[in-house]
C-alpha atoms as a PDB file:
ATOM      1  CA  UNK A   1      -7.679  33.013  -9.547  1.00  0.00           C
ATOM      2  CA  UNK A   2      -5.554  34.148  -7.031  1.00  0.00           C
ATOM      3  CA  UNK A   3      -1.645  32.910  -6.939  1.00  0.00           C
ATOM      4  CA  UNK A   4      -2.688  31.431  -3.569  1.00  0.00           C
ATOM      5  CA  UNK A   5      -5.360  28.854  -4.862  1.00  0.00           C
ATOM      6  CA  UNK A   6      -3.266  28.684  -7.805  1.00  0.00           C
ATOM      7  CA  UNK A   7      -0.900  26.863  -6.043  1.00  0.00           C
ATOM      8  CA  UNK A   8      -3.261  24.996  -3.685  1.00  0.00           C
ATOM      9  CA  UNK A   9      -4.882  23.307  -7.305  1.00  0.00           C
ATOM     10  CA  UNK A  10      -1.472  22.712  -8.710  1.00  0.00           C
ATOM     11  CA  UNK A  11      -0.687  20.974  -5.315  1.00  0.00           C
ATOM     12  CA  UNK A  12      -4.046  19.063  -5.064  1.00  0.00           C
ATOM     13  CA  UNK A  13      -3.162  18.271  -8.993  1.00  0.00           C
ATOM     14  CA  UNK A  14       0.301  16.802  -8.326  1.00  0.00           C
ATOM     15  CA  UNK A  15      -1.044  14.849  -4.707  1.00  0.00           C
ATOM     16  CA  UNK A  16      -3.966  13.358  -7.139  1.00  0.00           C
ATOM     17  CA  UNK A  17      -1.107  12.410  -9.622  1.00  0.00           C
ATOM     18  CA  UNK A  18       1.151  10.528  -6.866  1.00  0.00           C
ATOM     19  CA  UNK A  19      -1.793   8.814  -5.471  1.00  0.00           C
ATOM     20  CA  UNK A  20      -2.920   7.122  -8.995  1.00  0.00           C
ATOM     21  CA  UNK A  21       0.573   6.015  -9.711  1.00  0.00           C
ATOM     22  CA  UNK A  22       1.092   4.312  -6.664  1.00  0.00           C
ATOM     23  CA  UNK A  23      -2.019   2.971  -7.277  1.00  0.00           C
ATOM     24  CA  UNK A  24      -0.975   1.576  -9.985  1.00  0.00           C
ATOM     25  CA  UNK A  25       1.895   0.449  -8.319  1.00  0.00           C
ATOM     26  CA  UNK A  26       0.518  -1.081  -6.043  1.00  0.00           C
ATOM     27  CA  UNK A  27      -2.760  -3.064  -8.397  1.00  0.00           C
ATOM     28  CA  UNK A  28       0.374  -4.182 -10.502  1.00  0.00           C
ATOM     29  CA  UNK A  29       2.080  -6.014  -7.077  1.00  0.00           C
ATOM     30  CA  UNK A  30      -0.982  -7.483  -6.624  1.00  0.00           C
ATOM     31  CA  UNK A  31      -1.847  -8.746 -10.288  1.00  0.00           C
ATOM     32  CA  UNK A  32       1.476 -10.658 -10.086  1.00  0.00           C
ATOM     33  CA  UNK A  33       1.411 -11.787  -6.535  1.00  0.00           C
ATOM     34  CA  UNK A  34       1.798 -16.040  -6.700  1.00  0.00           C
ATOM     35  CA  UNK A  35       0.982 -17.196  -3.124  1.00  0.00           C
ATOM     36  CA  UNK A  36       2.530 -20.699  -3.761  1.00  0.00           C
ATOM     37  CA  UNK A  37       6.030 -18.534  -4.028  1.00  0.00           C
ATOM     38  CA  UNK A  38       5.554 -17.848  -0.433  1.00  0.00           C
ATOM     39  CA  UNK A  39       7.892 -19.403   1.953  1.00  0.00           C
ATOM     40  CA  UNK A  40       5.878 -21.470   4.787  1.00  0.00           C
ATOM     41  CA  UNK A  41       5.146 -19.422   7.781  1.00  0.00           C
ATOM     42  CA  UNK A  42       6.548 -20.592  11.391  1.00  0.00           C
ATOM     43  CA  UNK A  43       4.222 -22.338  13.477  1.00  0.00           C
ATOM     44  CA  UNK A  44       2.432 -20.027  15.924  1.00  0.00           C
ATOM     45  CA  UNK A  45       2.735 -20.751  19.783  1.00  0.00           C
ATOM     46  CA  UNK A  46       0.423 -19.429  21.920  1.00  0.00           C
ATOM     47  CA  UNK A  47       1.734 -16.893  25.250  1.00  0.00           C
ATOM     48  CA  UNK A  48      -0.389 -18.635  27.513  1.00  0.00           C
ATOM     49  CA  UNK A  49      -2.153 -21.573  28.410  1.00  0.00           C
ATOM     50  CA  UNK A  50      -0.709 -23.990  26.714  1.00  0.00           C
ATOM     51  CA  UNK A  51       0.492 -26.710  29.047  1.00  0.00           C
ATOM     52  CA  UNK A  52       1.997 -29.864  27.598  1.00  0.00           C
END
């Protein structure tokens, strides 16, 4: 193997890496994620056409 693809795998190896452990990250946000902790969102008012 040349040192060129050596360090192409060893990249690849280490992008691989960060991708699974934000992941993980990411899966653990969502396991704990309680919607009723959620502060009410602001009533939406449409641009146009709404004539009162």
């Amino acid at each position: 193997m040349t040192a060129e693809r050596t360090t192409r795998h060893t990249e690849a190896a280490r992008l691989i890496a960060d991708r699974e452990a934000l992941r993980d990250m990411v899966q653990a946000l969502i396991d704990t994620w309680v919607a009723g902790e959620c502060v009410g969102r602001a009533p939406v008012v449409p641009f146009v056409g709404d004539r009162q």
